[in-house]
Protein backbone atom coordinates (compact mmCIF):
# COMPACT_ATOMS: atom_id res chain seq x y z
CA UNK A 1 -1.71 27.00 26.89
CA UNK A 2 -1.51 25.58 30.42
CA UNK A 3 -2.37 21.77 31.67
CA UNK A 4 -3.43 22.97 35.20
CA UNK A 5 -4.54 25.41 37.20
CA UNK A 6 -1.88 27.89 38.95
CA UNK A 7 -0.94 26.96 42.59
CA UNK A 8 0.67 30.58 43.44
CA UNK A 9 -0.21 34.04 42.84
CA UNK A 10 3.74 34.17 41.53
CA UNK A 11 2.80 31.30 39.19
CA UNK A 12 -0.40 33.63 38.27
CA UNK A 13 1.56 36.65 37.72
CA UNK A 14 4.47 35.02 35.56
CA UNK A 15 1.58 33.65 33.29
CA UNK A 16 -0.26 37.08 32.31
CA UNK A 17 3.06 38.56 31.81
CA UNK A 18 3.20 35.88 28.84
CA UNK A 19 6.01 34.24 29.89
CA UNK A 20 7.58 30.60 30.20
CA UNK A 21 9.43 30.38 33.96
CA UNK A 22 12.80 30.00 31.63
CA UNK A 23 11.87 33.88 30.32
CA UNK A 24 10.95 35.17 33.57
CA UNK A 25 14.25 33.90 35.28
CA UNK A 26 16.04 36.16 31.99
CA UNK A 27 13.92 39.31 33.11
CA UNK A 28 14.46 39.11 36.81
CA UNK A 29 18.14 39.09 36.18
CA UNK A 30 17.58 41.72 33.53
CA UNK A 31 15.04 43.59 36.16
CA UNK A 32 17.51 43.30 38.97
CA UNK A 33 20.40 44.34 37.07
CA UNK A 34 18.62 47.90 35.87
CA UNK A 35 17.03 48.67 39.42
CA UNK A 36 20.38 48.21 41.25
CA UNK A 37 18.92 45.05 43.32
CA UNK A 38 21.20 42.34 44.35
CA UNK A 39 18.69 39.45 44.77
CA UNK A 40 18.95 36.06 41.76
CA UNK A 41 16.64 33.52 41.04
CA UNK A 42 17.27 29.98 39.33
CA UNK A 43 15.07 28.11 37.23
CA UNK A 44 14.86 25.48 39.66
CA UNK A 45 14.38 27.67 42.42
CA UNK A 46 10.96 29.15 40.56
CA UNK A 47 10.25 25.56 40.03
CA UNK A 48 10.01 24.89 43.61
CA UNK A 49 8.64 28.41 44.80
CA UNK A 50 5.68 27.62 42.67
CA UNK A 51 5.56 23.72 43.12
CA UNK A 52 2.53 22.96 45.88
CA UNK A 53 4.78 19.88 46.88
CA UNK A 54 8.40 21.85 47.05
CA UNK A 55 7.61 25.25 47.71
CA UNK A 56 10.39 26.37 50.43
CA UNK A 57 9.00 27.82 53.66
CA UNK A 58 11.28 30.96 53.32
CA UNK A 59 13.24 33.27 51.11
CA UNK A 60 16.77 34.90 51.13
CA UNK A 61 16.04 38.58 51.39
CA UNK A 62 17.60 39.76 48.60
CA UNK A 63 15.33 37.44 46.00
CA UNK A 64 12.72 38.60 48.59
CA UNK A 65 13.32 41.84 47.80
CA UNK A 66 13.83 41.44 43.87
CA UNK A 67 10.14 38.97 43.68
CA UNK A 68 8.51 42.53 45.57
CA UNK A 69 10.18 44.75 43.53
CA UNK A 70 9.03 43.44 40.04
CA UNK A 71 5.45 42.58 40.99
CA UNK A 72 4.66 45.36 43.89
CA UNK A 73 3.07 42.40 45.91
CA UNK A 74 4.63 41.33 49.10
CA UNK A 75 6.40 38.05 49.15
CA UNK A 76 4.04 36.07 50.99
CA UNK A 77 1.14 37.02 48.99
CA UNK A 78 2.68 36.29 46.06
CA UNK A 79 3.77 32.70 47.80
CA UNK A 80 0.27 32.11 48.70
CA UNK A 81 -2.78 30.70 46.57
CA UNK A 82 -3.84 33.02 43.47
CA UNK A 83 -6.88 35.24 44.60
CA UNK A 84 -10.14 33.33 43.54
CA UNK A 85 -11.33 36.68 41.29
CA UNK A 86 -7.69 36.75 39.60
CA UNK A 87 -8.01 32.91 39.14
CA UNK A 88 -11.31 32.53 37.49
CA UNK A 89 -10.56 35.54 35.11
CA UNK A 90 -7.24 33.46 34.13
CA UNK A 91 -9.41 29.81 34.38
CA UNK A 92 -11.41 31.76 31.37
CA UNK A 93 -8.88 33.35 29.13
CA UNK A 94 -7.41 30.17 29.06
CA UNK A 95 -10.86 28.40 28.43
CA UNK A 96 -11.61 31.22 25.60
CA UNK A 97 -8.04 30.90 24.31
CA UNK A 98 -8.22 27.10 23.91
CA UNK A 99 -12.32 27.21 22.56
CA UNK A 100 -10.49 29.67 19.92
CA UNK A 101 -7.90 27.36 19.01
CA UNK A 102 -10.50 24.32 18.68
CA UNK A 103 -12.66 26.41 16.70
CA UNK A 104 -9.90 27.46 14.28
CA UNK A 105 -8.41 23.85 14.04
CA UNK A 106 -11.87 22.72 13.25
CA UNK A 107 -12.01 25.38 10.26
CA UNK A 108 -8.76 24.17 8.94
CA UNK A 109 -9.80 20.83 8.57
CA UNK A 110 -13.28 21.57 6.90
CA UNK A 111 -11.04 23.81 4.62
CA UNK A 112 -8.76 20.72 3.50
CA UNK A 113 -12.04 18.23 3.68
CA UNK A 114 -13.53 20.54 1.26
CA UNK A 115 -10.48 20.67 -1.10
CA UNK A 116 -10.40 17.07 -0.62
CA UNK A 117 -13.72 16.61 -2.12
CA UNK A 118 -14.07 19.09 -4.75
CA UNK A 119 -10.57 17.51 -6.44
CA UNK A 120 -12.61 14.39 -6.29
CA UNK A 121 -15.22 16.31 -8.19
CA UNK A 122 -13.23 17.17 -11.17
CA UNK A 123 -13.05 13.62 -12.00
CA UNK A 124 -15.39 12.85 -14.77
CA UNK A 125 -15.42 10.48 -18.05
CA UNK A 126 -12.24 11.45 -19.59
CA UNK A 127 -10.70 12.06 -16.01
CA UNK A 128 -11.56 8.23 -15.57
CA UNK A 129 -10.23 7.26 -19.02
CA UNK A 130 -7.18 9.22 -18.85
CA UNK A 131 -6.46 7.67 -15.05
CA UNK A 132 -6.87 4.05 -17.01
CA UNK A 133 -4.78 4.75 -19.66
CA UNK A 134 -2.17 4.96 -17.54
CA UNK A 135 -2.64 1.88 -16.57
CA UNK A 136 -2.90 0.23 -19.69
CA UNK A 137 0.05 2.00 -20.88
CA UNK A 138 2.23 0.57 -17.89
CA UNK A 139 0.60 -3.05 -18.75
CA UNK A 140 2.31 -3.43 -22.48
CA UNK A 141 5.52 -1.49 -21.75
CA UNK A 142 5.83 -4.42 -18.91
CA UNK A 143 5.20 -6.99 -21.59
CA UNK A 144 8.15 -5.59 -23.07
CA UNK A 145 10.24 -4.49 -20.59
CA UNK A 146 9.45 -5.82 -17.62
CA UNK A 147 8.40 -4.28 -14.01
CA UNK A 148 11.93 -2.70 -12.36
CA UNK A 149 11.38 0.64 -14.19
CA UNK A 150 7.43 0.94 -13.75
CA UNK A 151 6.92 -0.39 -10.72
CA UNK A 152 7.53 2.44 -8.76
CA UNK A 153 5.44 4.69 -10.84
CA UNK A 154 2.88 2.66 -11.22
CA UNK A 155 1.96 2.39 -7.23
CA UNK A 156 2.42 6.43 -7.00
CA UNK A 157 -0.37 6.18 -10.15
CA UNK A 158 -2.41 3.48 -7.62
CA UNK A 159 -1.86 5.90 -4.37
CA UNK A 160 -3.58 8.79 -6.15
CA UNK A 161 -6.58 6.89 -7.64
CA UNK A 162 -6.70 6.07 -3.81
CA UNK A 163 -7.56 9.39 -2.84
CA UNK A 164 -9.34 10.30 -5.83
CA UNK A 165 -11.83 7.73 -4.44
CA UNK A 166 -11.68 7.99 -0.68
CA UNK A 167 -13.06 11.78 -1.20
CA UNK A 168 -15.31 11.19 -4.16
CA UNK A 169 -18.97 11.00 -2.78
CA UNK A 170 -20.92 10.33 -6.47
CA UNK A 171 -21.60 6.72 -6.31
CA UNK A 172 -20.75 6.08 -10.13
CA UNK A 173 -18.08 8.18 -10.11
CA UNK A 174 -16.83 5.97 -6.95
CA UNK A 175 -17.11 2.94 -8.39
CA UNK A 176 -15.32 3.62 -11.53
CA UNK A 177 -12.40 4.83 -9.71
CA UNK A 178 -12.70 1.65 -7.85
CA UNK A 179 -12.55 -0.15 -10.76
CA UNK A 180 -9.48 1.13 -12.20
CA UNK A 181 -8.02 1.11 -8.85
CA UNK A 182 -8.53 -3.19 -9.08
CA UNK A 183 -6.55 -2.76 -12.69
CA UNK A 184 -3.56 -0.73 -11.37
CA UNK A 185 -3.19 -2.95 -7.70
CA UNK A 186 -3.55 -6.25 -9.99
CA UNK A 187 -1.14 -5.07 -12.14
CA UNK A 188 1.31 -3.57 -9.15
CA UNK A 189 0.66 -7.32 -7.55
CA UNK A 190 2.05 -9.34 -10.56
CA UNK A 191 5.24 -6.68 -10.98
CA UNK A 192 5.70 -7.05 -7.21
CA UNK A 193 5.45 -11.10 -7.55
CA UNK A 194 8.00 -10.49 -10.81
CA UNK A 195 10.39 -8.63 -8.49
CA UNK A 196 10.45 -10.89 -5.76
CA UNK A 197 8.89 -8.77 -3.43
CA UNK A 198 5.75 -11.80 -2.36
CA UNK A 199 5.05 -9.11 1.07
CA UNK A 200 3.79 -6.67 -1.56
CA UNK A 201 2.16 -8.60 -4.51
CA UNK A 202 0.24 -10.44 -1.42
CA UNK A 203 -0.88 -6.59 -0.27
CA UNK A 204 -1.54 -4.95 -3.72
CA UNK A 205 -3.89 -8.28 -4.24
CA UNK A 206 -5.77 -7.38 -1.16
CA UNK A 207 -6.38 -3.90 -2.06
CA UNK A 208 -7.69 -5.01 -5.68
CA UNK A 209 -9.60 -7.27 -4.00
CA UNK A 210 -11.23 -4.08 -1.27
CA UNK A 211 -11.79 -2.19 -4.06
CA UNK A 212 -13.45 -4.79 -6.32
CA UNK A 213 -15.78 -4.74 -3.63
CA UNK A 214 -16.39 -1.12 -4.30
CA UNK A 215 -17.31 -1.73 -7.49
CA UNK A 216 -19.57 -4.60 -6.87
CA UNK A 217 -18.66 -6.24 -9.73
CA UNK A 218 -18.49 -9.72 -9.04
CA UNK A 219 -16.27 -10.33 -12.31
CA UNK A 220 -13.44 -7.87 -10.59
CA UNK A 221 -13.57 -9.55 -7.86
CA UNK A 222 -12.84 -13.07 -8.93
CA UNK A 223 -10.08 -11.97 -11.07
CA UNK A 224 -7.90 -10.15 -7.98
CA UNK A 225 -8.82 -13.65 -5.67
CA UNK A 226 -7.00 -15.67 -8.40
CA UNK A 227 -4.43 -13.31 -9.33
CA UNK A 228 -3.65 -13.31 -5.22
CA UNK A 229 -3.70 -17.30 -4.85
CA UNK A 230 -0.99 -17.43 -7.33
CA UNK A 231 0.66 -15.65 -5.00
CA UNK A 232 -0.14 -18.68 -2.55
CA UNK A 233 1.03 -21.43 -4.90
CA UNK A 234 4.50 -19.59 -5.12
CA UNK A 235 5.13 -19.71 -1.42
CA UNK A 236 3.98 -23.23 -1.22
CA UNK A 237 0.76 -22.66 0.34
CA UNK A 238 -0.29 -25.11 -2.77
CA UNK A 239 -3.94 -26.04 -1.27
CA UNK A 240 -4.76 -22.74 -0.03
CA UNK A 241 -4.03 -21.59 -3.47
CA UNK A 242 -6.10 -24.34 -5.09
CA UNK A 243 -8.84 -23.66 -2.91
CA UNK A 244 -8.67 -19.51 -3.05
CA UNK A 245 -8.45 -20.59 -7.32
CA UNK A 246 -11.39 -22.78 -6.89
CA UNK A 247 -13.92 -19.84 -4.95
CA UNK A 248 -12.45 -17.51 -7.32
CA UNK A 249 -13.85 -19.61 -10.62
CA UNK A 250 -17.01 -20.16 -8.31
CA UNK A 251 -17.75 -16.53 -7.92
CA UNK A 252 -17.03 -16.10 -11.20
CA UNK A 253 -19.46 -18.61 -12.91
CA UNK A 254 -21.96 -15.77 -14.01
CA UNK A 255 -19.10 -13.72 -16.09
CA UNK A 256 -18.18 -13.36 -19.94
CA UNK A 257 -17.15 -16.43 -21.75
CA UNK A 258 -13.54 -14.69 -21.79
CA UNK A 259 -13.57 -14.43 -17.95
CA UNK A 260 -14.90 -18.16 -17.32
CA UNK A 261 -11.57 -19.25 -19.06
CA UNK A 262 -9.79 -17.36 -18.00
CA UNK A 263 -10.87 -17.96 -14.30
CA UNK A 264 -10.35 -22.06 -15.31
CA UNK A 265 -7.08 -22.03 -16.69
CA UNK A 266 -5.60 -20.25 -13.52
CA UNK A 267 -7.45 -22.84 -11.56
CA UNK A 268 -6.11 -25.70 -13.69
CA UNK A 269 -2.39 -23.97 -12.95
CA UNK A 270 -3.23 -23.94 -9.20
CA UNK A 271 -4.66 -27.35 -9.26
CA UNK A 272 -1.15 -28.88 -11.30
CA UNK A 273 1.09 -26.71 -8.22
CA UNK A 274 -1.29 -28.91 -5.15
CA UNK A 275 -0.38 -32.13 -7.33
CA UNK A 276 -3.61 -33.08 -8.65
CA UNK A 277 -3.10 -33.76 -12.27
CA UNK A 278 -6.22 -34.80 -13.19
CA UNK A 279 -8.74 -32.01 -11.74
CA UNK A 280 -5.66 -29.81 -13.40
CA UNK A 281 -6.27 -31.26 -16.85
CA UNK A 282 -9.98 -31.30 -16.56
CA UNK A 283 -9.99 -27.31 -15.48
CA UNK A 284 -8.06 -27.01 -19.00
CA UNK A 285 -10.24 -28.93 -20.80
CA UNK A 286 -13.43 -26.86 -19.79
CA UNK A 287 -10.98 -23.43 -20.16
CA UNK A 288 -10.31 -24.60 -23.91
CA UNK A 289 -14.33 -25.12 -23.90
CA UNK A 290 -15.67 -22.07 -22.75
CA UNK A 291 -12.99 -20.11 -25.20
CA UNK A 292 -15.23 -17.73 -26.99
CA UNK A 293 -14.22 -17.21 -30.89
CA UNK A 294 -11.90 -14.21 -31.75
CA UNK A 295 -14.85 -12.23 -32.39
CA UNK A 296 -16.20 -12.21 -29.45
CA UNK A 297 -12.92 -11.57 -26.95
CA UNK A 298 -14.41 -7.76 -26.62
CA UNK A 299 -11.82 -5.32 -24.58
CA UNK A 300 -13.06 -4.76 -20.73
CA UNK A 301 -15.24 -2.43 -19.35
CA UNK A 302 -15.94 -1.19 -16.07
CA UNK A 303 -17.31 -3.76 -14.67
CA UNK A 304 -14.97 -6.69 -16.56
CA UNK A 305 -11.18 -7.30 -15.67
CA UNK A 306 -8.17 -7.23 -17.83
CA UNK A 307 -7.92 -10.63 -19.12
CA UNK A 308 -5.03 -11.21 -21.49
CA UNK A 309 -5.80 -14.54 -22.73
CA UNK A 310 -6.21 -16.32 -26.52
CA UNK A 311 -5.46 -19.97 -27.60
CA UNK A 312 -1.36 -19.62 -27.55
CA UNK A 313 -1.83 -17.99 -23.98
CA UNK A 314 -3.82 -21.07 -23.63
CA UNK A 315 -1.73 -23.69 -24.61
CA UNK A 316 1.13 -22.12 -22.76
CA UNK A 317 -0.90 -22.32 -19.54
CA UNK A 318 -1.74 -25.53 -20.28
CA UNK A 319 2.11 -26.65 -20.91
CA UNK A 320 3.07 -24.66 -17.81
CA UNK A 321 0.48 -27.19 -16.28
CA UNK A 322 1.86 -30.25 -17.79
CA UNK A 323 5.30 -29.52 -17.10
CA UNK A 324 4.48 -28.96 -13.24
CA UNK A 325 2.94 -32.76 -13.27
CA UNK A 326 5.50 -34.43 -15.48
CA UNK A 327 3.18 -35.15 -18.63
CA UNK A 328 5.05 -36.26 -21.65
CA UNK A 329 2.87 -34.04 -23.58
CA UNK A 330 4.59 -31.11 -22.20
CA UNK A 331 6.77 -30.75 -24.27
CA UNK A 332 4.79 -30.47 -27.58
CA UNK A 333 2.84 -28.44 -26.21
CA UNK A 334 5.13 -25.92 -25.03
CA UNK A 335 7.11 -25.87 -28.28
CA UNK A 336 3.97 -24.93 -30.36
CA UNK A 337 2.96 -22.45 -27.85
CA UNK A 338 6.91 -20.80 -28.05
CA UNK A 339 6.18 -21.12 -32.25
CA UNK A 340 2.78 -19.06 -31.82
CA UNK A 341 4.53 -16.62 -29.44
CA UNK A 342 3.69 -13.17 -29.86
CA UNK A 343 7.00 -11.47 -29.44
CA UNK A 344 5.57 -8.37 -27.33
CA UNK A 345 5.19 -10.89 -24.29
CA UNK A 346 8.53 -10.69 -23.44
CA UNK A 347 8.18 -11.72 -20.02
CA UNK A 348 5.94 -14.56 -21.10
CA UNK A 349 8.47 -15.82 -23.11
CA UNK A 350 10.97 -16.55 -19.89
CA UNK A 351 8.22 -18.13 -18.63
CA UNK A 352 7.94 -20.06 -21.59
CA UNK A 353 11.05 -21.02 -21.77
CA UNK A 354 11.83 -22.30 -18.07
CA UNK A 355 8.85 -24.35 -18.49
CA UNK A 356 10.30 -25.93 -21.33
CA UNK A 357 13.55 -26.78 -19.66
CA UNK A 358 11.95 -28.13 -17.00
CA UNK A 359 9.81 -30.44 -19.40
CA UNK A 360 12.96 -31.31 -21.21
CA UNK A 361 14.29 -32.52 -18.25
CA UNK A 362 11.77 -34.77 -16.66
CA UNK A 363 11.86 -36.28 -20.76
CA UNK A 364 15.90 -36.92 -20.04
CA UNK A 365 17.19 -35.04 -23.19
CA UNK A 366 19.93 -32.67 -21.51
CA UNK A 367 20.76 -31.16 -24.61
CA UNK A 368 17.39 -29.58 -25.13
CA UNK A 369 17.04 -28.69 -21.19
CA UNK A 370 20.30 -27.02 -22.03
CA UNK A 371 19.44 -24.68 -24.77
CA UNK A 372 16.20 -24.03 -23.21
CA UNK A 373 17.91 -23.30 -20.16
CA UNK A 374 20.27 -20.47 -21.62
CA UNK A 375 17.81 -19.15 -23.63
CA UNK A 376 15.38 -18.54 -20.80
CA UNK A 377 18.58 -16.79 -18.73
CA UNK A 378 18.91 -14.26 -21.68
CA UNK A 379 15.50 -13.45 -21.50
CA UNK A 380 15.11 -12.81 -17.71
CA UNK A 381 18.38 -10.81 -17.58
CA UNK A 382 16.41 -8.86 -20.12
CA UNK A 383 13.10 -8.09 -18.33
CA UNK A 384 14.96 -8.29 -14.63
CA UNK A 385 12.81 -11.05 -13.33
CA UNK A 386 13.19 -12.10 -10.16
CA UNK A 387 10.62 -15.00 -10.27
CA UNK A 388 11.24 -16.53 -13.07
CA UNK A 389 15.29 -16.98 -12.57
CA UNK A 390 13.89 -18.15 -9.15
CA UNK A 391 12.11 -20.81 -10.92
CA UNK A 392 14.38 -21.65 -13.18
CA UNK A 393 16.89 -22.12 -10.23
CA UNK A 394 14.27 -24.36 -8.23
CA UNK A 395 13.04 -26.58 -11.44
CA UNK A 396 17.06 -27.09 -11.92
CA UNK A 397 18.12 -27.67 -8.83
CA UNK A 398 20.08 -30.83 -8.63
CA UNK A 399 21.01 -30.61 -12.35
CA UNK A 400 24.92 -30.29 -13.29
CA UNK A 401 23.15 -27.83 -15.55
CA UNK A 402 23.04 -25.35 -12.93
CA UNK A 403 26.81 -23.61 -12.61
């Protein structure tokens, strides 16, 4: 394959022997050597004989000789511009040579598009359960042991539902994968927050919040907006996060009883982070509200997020709330919540427990901040989170608590 036309017959010749000019400097030494002739020729000596800038007015004899020898032309034909005949035949076997390659380039990618989309095809019902499963299964196993084993998994798990969906073409088939796709980036967003790594939780958000739109499910999509303006609140963006919260619960309004509370709690924990106790307590007071009874918390569907909420998720949301803004009923709160506890929350439990150190604090009993304070190291050390012994750090700064 050549980017221009040949300026030389020489230059002609050397092509439709097949040859680079590095090659045909090897066989003119080897051609020379077997015929008895005594003429060389450099690289950068072809270079310049077949250069339309460079091209020297002469040659020695001897490579005269040799050039004449291997080609039967005379030297200053083969110096001089490539026959119009001889160049049009090359002009097309290069033209046919590089159609040929287009068309088999183009074959090779319909091959792979076709692949592409008939792995999408496979996916059906139990395809989609099995791919949320996963999921799910990754969910409680963080509960328990928090995200610096799964995490990496768990994105590989995101990255193939990915393709699944770019190359699916059924519509309900697409927006089922989308949907699950919203569960494993939401999930993958509040490991990544868990680990630290804000660049990433702020990203996996995003993509729940792309494919959400997928889905069109209006419920999916207000989850991932408050699950990413948490992400906000924890980088002090505190109003942005209040206000993402707020358009969240907005979007939101039409949703299950289960999703309405859930959507009003986190904005009541956005509102207490922006310092505005009193729209914070009111959000809790119309989450505790719109609480549907136990029989009616149903498990998600397609079209519904994850929402892992009851009444001592509740109350500990609420305490979280009250510790932020220094209410005195903080720390009853948070006790009862810690009683309730269900012990498979491990993580939730650290949280639990900073926020209870914290509230023990603003109340002035060290002793309790103390205890609270160890307690909730034990339990981070457990589950490896980042965030939380980040929050215990900031809530304690300043204390002689803090060694």
């Amino acid at each position: 394959m050549h980017d221009r036309q040949p300026s030389t017959l020489l230059e002609l010749k050397i092509r439709e022997l097949g040859m680079t000019l590095g090659e045909f400097v090897e066989h003119a030494e080897a051609f020379a050597r077997d015929h008895g002739e005594r003429g060389t020729i450099s690289l950068r000596h072809l270079q310049r004989l077949i250069s339309p800038r460079d091209r020297p007015t002469s040659l020695r004899p001897a490579t005269r000789r040799l050039l004449e020898a291997i080609f039967a032309t005379p030297a200053m034909e083969l110096l001089g511009p490539p026959p119009r005949a001889d160049l049009g035949e090359a002009n097309s076997q290069v033209e046919a040579e590089e159609a040929s390659s287009v068309v088999a380039d183009w074959q090779r990618e319909a091959a792979e598009v076709a692949r592409l989309v008939a792995r999408s095809a496979r996916v059906d019902r139990e395809a989609l359960d099995l791919l949320a499963s996963q999921v799910e299964n990754t969910r409680r196993l963080d509960r328990r042991f928090g995200a610096s084993t799964l995490l990496g998994a768990l994105r590989l798990h995101a990255q193939h539902i990915e393709q699944l969906l770019t190359n699916a073409t059924e519509s309900g088939i697409r927006r089922s994968l989308a949907a699950v796709l919203v569960d494993a980036h939401t999930l993958a967003g509040w490991q990544s927050l868990d680990r630290g790594e804000v660049v990433s939780a702020w990203r996996h958000y995003g993509r729940a919040c792309d494919a959400a739109l997928i889905t069109e499910s209006v419920a999916l999509h207000a989850h991932a907006l408050a699950k990413q303006a948490v992400v906000l609140a924890d980088i002090g963006r505190t109003a942005d996060g209040a206000a993402m919260s707020g358009y969240a619960r907005s979007l939101g309004d039409s949703g299950t009883a289960m999703l309405r509370t859930w959507l009003a709690a986190a904005h009541g924990e956005a509102l207490a982070a922006a310092g505005k106790p009193a729209d914070s307590l009111r959000a809790f007071d119309e989450a505790s509200a719109a609480m549907p009874p136990p029989c009616f918390r149903a498990s998600h569907g397609d079209e519904e997020p994850y929402v892992g909420l009851d009444d001592v998720h509740l109350a500990r949301w609420r305490g979280h709330a009250l510790s932020r803004i220094g209410h005195p009923e903080a720390v009853p709160v948070l006790t009862g919540a810690l009683r309730d506890h269900d012990a498979e929350f491990t993580r939730a439990e650290a949280a639990l427990r900073v926020d209870l150190a914290y509230a023990h604090l603003m109340a002035g009993d060290r002793a309790a901040t103390d205890e609270q304070r160890r307690a909730a190291i034990v339990v981070i050390d457990a589950v490896g989170s980042v965030r939380q012994r980040e929050r215990l750090n900031t809530c304690l700064a300043g204390s002689a608590l803090i060694n």
